[in-house]
C-alpha atoms as a PDB file:
ATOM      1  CA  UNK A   1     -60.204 -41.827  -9.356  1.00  0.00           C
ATOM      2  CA  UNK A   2     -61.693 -38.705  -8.509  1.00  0.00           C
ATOM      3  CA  UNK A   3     -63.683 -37.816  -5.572  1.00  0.00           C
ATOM      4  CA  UNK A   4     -67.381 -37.761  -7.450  1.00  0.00           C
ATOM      5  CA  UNK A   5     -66.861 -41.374  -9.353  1.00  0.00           C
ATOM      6  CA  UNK A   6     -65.638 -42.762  -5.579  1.00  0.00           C
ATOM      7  CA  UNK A   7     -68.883 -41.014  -3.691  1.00  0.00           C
ATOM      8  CA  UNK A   8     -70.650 -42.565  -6.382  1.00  0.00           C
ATOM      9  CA  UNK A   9     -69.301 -46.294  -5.655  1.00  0.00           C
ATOM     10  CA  UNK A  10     -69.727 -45.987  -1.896  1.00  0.00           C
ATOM     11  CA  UNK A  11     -73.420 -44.932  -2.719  1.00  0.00           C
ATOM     12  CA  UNK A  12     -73.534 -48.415  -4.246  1.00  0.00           C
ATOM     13  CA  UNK A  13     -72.574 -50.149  -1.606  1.00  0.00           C
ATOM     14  CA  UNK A  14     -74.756 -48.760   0.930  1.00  0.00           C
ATOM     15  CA  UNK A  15     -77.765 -49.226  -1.338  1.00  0.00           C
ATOM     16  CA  UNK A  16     -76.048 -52.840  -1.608  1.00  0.00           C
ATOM     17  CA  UNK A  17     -76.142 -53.410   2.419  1.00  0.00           C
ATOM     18  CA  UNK A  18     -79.268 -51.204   2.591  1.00  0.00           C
ATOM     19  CA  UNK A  19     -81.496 -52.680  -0.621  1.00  0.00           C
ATOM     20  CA  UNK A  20     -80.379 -56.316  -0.654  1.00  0.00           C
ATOM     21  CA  UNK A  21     -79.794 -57.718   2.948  1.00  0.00           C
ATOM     22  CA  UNK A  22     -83.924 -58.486   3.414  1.00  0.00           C
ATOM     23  CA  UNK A  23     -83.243 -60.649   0.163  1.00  0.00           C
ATOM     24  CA  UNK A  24     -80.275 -61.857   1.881  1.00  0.00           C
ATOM     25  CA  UNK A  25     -82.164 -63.497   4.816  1.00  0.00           C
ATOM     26  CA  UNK A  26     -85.470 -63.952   2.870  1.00  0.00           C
ATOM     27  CA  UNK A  27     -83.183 -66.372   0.690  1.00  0.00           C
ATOM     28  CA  UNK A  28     -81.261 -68.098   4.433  1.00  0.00           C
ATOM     29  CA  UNK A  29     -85.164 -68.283   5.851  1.00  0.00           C
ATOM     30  CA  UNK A  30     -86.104 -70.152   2.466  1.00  0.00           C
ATOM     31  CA  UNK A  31     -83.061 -72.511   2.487  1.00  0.00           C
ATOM     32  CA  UNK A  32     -83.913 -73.704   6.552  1.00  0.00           C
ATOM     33  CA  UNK A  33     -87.086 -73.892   5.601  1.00  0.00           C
ATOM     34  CA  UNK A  34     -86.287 -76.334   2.548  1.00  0.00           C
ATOM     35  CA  UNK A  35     -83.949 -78.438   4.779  1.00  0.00           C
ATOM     36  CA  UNK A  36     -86.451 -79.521   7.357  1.00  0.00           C
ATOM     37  CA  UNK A  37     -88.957 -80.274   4.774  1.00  0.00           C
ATOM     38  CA  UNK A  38     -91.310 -77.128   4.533  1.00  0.00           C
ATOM     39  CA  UNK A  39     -92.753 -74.946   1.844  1.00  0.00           C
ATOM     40  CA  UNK A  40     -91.297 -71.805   3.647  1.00  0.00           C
ATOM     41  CA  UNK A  41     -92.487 -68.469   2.925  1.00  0.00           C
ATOM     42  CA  UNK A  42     -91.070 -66.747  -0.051  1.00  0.00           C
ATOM     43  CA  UNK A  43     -87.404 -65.096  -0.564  1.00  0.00           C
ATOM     44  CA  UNK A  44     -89.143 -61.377  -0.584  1.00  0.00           C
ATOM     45  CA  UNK A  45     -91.523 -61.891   2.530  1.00  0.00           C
ATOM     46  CA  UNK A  46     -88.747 -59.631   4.397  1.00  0.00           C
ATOM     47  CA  UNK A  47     -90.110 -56.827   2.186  1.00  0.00           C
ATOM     48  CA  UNK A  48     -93.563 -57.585   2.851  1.00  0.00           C
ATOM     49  CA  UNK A  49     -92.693 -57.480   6.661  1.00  0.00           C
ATOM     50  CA  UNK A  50     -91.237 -54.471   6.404  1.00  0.00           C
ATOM     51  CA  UNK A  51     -93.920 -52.499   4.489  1.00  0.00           C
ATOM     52  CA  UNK A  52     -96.133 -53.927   7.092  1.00  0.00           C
ATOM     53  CA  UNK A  53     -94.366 -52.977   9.996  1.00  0.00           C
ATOM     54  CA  UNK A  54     -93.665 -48.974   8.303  1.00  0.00           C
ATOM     55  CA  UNK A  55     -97.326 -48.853   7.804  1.00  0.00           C
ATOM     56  CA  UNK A  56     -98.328 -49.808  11.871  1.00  0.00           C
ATOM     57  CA  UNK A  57     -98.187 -47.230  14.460  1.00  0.00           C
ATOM     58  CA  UNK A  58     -95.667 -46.658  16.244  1.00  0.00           C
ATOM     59  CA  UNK A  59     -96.610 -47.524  20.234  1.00  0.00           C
ATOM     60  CA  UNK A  60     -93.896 -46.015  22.968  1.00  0.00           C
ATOM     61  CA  UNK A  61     -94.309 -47.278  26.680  1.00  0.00           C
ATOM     62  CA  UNK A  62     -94.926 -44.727  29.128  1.00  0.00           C
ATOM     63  CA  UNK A  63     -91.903 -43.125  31.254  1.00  0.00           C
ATOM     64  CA  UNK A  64     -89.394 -44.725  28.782  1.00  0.00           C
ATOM     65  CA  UNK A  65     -87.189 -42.188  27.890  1.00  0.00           C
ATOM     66  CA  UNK A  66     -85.064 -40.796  25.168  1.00  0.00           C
ATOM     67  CA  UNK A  67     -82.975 -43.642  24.641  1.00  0.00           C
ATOM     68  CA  UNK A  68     -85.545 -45.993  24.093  1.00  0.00           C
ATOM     69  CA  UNK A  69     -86.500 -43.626  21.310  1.00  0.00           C
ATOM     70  CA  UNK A  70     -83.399 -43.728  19.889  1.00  0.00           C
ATOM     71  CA  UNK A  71     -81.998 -46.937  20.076  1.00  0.00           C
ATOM     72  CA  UNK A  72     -83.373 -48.050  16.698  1.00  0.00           C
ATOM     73  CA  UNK A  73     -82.351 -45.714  14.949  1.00  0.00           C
ATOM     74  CA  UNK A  74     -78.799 -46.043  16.373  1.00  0.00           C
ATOM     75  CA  UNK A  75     -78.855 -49.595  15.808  1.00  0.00           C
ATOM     76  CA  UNK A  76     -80.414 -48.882  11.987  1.00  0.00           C
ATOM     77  CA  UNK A  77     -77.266 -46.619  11.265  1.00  0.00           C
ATOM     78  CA  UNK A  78     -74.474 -48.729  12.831  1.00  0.00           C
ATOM     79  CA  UNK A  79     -74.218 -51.203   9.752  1.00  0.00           C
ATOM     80  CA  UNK A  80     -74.175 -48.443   7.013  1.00  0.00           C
ATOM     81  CA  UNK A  81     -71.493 -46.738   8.844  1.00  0.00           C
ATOM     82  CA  UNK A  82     -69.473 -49.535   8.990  1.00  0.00           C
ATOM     83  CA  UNK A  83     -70.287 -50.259   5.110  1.00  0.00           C
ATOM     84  CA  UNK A  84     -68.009 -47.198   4.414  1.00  0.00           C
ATOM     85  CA  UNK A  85     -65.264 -48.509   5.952  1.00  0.00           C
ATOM     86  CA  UNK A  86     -65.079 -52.187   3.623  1.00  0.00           C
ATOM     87  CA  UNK A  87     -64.640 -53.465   0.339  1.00  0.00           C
ATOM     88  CA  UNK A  88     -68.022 -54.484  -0.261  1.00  0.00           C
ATOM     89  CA  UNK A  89     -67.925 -54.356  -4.230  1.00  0.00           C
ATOM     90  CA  UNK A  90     -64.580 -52.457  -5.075  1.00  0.00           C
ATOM     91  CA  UNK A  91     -60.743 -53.715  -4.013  1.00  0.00           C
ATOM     92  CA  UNK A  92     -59.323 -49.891  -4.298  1.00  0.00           C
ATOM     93  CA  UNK A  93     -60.236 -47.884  -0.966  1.00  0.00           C
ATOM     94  CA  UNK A  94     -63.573 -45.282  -1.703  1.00  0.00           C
ATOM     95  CA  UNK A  95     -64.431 -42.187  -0.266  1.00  0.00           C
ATOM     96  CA  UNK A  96     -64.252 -42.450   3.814  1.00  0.00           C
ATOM     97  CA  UNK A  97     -62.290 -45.663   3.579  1.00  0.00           C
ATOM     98  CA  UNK A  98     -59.608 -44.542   5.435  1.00  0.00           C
ATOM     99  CA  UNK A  99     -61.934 -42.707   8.513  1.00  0.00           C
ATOM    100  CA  UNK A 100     -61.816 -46.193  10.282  1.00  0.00           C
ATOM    101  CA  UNK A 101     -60.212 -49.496  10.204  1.00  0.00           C
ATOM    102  CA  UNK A 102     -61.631 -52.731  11.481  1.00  0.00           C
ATOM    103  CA  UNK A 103     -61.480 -51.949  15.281  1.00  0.00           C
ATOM    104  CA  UNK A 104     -63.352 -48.982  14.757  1.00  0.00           C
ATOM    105  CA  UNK A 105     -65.705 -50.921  12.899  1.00  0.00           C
ATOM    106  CA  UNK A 106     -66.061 -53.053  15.999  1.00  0.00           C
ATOM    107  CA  UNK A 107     -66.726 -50.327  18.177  1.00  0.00           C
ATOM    108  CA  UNK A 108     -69.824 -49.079  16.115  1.00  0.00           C
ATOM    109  CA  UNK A 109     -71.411 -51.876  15.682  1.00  0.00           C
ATOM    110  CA  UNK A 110     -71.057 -52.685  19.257  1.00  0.00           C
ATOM    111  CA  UNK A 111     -72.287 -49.009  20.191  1.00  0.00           C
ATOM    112  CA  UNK A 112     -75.920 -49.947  18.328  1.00  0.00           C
ATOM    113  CA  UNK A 113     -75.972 -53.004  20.202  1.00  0.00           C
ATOM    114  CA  UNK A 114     -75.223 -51.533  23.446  1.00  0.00           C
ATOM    115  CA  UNK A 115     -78.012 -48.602  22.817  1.00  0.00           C
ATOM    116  CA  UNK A 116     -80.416 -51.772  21.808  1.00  0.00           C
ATOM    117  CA  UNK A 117     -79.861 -53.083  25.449  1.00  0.00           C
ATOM    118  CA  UNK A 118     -80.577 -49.560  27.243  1.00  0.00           C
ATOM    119  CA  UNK A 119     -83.844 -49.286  25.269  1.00  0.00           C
ATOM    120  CA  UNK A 120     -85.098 -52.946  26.036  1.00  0.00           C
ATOM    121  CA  UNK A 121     -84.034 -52.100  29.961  1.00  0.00           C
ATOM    122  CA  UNK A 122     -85.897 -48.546  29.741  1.00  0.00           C
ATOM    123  CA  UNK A 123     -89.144 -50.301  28.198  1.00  0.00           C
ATOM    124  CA  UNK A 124     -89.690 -51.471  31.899  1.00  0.00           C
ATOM    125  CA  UNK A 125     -90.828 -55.082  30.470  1.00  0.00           C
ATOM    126  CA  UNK A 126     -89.946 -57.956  32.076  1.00  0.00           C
ATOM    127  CA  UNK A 127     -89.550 -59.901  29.015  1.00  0.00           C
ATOM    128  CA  UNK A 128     -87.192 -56.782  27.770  1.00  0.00           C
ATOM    129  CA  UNK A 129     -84.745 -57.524  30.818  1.00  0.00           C
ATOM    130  CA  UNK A 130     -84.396 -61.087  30.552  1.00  0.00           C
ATOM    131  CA  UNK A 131     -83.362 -60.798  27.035  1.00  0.00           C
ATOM    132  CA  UNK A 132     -81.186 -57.445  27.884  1.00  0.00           C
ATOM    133  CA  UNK A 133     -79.828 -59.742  30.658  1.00  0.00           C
ATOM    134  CA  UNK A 134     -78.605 -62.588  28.606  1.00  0.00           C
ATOM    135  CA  UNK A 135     -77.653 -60.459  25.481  1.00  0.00           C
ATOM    136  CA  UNK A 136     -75.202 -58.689  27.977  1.00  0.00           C
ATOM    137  CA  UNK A 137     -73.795 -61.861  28.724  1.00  0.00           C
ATOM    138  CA  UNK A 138     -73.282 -62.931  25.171  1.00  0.00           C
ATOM    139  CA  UNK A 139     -71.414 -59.617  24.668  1.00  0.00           C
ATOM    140  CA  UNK A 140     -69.293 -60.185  27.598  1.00  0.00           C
ATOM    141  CA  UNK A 141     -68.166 -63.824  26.097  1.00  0.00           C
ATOM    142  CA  UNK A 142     -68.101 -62.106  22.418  1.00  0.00           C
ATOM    143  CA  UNK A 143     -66.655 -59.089  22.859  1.00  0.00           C
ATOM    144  CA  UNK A 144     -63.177 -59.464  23.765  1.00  0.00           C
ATOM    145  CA  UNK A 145     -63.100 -62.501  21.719  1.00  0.00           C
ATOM    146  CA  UNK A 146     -63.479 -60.468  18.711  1.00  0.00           C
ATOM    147  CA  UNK A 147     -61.102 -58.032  19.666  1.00  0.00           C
ATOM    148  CA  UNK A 148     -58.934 -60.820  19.679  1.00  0.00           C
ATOM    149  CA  UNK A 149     -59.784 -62.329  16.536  1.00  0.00           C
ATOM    150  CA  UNK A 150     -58.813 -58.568  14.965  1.00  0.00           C
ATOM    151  CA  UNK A 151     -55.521 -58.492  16.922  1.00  0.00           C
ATOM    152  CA  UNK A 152     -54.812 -61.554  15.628  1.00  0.00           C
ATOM    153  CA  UNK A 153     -55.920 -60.210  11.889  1.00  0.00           C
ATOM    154  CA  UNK A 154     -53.958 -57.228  12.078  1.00  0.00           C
ATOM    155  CA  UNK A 155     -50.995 -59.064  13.794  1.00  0.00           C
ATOM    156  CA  UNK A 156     -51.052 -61.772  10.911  1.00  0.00           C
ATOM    157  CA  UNK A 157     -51.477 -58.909   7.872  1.00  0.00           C
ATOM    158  CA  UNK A 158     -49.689 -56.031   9.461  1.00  0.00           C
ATOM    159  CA  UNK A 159     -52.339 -53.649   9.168  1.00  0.00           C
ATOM    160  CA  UNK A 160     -55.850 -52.701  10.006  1.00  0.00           C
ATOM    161  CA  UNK A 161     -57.428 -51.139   7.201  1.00  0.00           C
ATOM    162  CA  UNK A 162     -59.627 -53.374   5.907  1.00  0.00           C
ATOM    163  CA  UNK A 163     -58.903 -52.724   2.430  1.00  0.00           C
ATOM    164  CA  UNK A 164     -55.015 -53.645   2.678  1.00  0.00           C
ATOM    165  CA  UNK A 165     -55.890 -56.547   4.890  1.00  0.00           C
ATOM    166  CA  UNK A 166     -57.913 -58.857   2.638  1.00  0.00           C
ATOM    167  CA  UNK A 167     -54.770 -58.408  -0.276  1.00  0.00           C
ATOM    168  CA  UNK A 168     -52.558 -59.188   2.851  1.00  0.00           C
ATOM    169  CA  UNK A 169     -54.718 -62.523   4.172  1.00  0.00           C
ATOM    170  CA  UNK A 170     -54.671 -63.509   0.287  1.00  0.00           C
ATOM    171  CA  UNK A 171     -50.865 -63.676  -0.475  1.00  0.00           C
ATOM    172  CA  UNK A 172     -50.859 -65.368   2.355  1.00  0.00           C
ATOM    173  CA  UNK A 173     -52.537 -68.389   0.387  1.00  0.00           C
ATOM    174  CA  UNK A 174     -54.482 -70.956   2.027  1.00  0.00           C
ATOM    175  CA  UNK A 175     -52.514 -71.253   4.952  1.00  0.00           C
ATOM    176  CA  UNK A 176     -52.797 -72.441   8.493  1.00  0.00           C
ATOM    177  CA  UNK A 177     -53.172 -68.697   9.919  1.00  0.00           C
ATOM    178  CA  UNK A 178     -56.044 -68.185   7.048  1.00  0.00           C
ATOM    179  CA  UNK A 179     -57.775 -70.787   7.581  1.00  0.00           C
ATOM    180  CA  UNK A 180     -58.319 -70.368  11.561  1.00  0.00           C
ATOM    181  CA  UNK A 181     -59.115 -66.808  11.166  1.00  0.00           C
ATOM    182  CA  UNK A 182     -61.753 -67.589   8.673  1.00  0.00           C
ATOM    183  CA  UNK A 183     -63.038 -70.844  11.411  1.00  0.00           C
ATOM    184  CA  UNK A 184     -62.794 -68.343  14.351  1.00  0.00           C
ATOM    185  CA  UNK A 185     -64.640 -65.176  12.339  1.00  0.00           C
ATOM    186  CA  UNK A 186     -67.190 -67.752  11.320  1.00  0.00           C
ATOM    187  CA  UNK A 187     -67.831 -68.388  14.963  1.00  0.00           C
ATOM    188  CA  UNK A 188     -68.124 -64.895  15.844  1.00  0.00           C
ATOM    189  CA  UNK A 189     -70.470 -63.831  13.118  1.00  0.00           C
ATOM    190  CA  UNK A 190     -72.679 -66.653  14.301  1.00  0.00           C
ATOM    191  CA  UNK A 191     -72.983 -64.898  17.882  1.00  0.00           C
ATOM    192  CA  UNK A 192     -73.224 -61.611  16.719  1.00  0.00           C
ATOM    193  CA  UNK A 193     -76.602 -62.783  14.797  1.00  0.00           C
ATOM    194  CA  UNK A 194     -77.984 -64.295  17.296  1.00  0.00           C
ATOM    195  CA  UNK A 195     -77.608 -67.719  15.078  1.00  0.00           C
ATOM    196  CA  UNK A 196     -77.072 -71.431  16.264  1.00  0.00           C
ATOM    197  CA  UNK A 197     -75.218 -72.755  18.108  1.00  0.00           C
ATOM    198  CA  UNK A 198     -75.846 -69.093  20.457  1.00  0.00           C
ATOM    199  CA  UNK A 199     -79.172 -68.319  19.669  1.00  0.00           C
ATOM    200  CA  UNK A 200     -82.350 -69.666  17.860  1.00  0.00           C
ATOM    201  CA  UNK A 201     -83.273 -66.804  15.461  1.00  0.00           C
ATOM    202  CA  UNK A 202     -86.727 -69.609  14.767  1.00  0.00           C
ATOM    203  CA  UNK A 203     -87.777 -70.152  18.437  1.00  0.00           C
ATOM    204  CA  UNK A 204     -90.833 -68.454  20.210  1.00  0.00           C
ATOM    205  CA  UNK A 205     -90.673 -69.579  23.669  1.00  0.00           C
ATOM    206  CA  UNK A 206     -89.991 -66.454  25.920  1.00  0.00           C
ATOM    207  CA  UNK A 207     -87.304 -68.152  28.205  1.00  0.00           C
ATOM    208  CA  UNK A 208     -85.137 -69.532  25.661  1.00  0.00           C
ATOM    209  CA  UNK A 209     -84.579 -66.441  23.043  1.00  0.00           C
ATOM    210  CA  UNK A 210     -82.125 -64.065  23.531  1.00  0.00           C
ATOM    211  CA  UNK A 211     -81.945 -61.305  20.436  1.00  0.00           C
ATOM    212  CA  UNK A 212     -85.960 -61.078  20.183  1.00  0.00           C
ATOM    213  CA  UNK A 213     -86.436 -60.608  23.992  1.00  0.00           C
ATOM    214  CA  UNK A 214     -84.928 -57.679  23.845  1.00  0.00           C
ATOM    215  CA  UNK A 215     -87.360 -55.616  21.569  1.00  0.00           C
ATOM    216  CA  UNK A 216     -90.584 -57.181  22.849  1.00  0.00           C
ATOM    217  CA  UNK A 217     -91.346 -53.667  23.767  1.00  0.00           C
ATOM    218  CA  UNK A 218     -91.318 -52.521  19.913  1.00  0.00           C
ATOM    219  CA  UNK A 219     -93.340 -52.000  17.424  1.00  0.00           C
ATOM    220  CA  UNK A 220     -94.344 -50.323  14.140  1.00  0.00           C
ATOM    221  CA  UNK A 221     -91.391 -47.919  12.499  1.00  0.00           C
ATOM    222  CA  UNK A 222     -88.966 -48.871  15.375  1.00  0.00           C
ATOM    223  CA  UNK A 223     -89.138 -52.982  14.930  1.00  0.00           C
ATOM    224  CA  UNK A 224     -89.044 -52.233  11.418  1.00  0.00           C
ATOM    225  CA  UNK A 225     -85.522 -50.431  12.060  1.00  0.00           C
ATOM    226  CA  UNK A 226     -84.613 -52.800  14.307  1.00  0.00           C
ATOM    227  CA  UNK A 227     -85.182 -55.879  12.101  1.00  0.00           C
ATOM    228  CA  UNK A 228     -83.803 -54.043   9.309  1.00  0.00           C
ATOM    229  CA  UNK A 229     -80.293 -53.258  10.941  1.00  0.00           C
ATOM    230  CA  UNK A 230     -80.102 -56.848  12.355  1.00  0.00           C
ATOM    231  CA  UNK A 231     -80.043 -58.165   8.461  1.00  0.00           C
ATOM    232  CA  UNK A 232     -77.404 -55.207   7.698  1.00  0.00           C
ATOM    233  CA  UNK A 233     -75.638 -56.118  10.084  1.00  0.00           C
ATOM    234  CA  UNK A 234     -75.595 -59.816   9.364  1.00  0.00           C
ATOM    235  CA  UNK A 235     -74.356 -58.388   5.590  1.00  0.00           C
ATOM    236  CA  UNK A 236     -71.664 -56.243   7.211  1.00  0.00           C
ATOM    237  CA  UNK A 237     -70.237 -59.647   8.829  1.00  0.00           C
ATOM    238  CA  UNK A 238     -70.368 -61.745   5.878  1.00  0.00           C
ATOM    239  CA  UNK A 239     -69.022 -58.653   3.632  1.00  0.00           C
ATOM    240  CA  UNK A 240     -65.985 -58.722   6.609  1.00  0.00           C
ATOM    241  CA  UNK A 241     -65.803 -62.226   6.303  1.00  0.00           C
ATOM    242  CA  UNK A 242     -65.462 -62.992   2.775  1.00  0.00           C
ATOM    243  CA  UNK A 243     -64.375 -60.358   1.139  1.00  0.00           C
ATOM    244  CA  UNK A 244     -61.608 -59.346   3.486  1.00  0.00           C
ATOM    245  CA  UNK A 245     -60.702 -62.264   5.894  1.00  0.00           C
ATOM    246  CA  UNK A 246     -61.375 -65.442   3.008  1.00  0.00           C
ATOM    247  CA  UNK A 247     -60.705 -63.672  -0.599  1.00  0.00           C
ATOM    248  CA  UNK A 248     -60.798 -60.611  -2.438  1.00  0.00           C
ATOM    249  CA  UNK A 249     -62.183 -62.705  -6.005  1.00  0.00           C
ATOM    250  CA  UNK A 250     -65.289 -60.635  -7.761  1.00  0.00           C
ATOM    251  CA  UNK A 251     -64.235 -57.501  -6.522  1.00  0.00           C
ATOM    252  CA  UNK A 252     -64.188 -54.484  -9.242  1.00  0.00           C
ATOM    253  CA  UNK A 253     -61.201 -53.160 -10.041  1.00  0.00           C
ATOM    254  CA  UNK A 254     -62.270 -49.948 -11.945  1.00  0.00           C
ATOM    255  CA  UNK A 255     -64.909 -47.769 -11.723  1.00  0.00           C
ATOM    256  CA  UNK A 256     -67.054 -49.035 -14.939  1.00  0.00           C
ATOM    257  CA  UNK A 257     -70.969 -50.816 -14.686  1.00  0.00           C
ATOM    258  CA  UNK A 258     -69.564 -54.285 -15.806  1.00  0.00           C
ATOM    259  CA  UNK A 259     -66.830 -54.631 -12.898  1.00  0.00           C
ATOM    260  CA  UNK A 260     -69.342 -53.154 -10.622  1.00  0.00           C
ATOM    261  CA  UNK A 261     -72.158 -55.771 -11.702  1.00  0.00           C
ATOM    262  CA  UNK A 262     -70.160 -58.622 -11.378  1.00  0.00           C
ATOM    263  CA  UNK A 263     -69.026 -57.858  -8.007  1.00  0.00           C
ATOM    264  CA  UNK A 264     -72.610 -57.370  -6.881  1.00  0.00           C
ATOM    265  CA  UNK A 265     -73.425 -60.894  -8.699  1.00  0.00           C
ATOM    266  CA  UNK A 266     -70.382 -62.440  -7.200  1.00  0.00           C
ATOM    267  CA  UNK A 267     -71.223 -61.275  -3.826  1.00  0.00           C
ATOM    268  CA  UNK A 268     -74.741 -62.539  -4.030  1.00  0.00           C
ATOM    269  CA  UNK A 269     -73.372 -65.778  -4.866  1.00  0.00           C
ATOM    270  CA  UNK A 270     -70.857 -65.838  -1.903  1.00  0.00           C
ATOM    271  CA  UNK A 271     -74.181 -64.553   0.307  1.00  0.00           C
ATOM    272  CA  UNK A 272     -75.960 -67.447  -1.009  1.00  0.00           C
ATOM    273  CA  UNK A 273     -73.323 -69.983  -0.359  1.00  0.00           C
ATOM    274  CA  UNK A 274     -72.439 -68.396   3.185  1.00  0.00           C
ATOM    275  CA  UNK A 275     -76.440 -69.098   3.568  1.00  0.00           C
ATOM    276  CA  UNK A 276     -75.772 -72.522   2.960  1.00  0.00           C
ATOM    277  CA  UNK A 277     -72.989 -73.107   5.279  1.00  0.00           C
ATOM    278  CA  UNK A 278     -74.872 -71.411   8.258  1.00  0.00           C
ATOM    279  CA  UNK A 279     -78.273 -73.823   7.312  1.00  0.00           C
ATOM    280  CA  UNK A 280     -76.394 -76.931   7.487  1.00  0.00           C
ATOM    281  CA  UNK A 281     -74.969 -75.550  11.103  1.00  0.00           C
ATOM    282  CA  UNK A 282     -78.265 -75.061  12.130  1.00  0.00           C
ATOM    283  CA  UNK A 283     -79.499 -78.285  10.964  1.00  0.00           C
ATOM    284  CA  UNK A 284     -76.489 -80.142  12.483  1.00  0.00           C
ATOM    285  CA  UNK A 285     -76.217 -78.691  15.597  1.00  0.00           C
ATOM    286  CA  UNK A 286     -78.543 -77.526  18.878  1.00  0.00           C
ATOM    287  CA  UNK A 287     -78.448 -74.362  20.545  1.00  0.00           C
ATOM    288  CA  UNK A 288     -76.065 -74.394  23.511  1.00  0.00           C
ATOM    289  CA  UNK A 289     -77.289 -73.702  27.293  1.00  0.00           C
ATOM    290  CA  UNK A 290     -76.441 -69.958  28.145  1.00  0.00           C
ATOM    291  CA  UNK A 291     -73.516 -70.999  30.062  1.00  0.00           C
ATOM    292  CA  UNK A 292     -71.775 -72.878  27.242  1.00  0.00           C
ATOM    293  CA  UNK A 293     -71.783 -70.220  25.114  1.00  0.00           C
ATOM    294  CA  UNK A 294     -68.708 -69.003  26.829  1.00  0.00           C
ATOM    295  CA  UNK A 295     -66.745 -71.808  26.555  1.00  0.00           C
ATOM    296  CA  UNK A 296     -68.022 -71.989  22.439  1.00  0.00           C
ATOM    297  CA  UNK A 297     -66.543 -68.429  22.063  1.00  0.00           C
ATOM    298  CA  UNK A 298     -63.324 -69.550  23.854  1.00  0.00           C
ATOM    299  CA  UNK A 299     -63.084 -71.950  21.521  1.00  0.00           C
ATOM    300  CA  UNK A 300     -62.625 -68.734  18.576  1.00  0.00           C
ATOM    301  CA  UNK A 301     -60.195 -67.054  21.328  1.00  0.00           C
ATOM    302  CA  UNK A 302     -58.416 -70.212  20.670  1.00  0.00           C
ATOM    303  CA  UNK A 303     -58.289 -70.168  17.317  1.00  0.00           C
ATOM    304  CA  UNK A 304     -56.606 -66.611  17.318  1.00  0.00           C
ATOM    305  CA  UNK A 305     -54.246 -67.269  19.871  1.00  0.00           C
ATOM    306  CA  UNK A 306     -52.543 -69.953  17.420  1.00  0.00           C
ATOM    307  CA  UNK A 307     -52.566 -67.751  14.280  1.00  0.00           C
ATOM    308  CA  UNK A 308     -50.496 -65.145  17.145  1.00  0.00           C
ATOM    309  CA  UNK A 309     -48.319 -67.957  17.533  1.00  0.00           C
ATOM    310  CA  UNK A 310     -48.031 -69.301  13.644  1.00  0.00           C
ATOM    311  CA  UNK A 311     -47.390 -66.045  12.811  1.00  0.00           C
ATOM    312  CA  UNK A 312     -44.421 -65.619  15.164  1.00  0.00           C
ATOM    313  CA  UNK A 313     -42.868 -68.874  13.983  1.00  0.00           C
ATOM    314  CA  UNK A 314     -43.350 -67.729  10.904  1.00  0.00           C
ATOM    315  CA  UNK A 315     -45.490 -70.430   9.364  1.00  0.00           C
END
């Protein structure tokens, strides 16, 4: 393939993550909404909120400085970097697919996260530092655990591109060492979104939220960036999820419009299904205190500590 056709492909995917992750959640919101017996708003009110919040003006607090400015746009980019670096539609490696593997991916998305926490802090809101506060102790409990989870990948597959892992995880069939990593990724993409059992993404109540505290402070252009990047980057973990931890299937092959559509329809589908899944969590189960979070996430650190172990006896 030559280098235009493969900058044209990794175009698609990052209108993919960019375009279609408001759907994404507009269609998770709907399907919570469904469950507990409501009407719920409709599948494309994400779009509506975001044309809203692009048309507001944009308010800054005074004395906060540059990287209060900044952090949303940092946090905006994070996802779509990351999108260059995994097989969101194709299984052959694009254009930049080789500037990064997984722990790189890691580190950026972690990086707009960490600028997210300076801004709430250099808002000077009280409301701003709670949330900074307890979002920095999610990240502590997180954090290493997915660096663990991704040792564990690459220790399992041999490699840390994401594009050879995911062919590596599948010949390995549904065994004992796939299954846990796809249990113990499932329990970190939960914290990283701020969903249930770790957070409640529906709850108002100032003392209990943890991802909304933090951009109290924001409004207009910047919470429109800011919402925007946390449904990318809820796309980037499912993409990382089931397309290279739990199977490869819908992928395109070639570069031709039919391969390409159905992977775009297939991923959809797995979106939709991976919805599902995370709606019956949240109907199933309550939101942990703040300390039991820890012990939750060392529950994934668990996870990957046996696949090191299967994978030395060879099982």
């Amino acid at each position: 393939m030559n280098l235009t056709d493969s900058f044209l492909l990794q175009l698609c995917q990052l209108g993919f993550v960019l375009l279609l992750s408001p759907l994404i959640a507009g269609v998770l919101n709907r399907m919570k909404e469904f469950v507990q017996g409501k009407v719920g708003p409709s599948i494309f009110q994400p779009y509506r909120d975001l044309r809203k919040l692009f048309q507001k003006e944009r308010l800054v607090p005074e004395g906060a400085g540059w990287v209060y400015k900044a952090a949303p746009y940092i946090y905006f980019a994070g996802p779509l970097i990351v999108t260059m670096l995994i097989p969101v539609l194709t299984s052959f490696p694009l254009f930049m697919a080789f500037a990064g593997d997984m722990m790189a991916g890691g580190f950026i998305l972690g990086l707009g996260t960490y600028f997210l926490l300076v801004g709430a802090m250099a808002g000077a809101s009280p409301y701003g530092g709670i949330g900074s506060t307890r979002a920095r102790f999610v990240s502590m409990a997180v954090e290493p655990v997915l660096i663990l989870v991704l040792f564990a990948v690459s220790f399992a597959t041999h490699a840390t591109i994401p594009y050879i892992v995911n062919k590596s995880l599948w010949a390995l069939g549904w065994s004992p060492i796939h299954l846990l990593l796809i249990v113990a990724f499932f329990a970190i993409l939960l914290a990283e979104t701020g969903r249930i059992p770790v957070d409640n993404p529906s709850s108002h109540h100032e003392f209990s939220m943890i991802d909304h505290n933090r951009v109290y402070d924001y409004s207009g252009p910047d919470l429109a960036l800011i919402e925007w990047g946390g449904w990318m980057k809820f796309v980037v973990l499912g993409v990382i999820l089931m397309n290279v931890i739990t199977t490869p299937y819908g992928l395109a092959a070639k570069f031709s419009v039919l391969p390409v559509a159905w992977a775009v329809i297939s991923l959809l589908v797995k979106f939709f299904l991976l919805d599902g899944l995370i709606v019956w969590v949240e109907s199933s189960f309550a939101k942990l205190r703040l300390l039991r979070i820890a012990e939750f996430m060392a529950g994934a650190a668990l996870l990957a500590v046996i696949v090191d172990v299967l994978t030395i006896v060879g099982l």
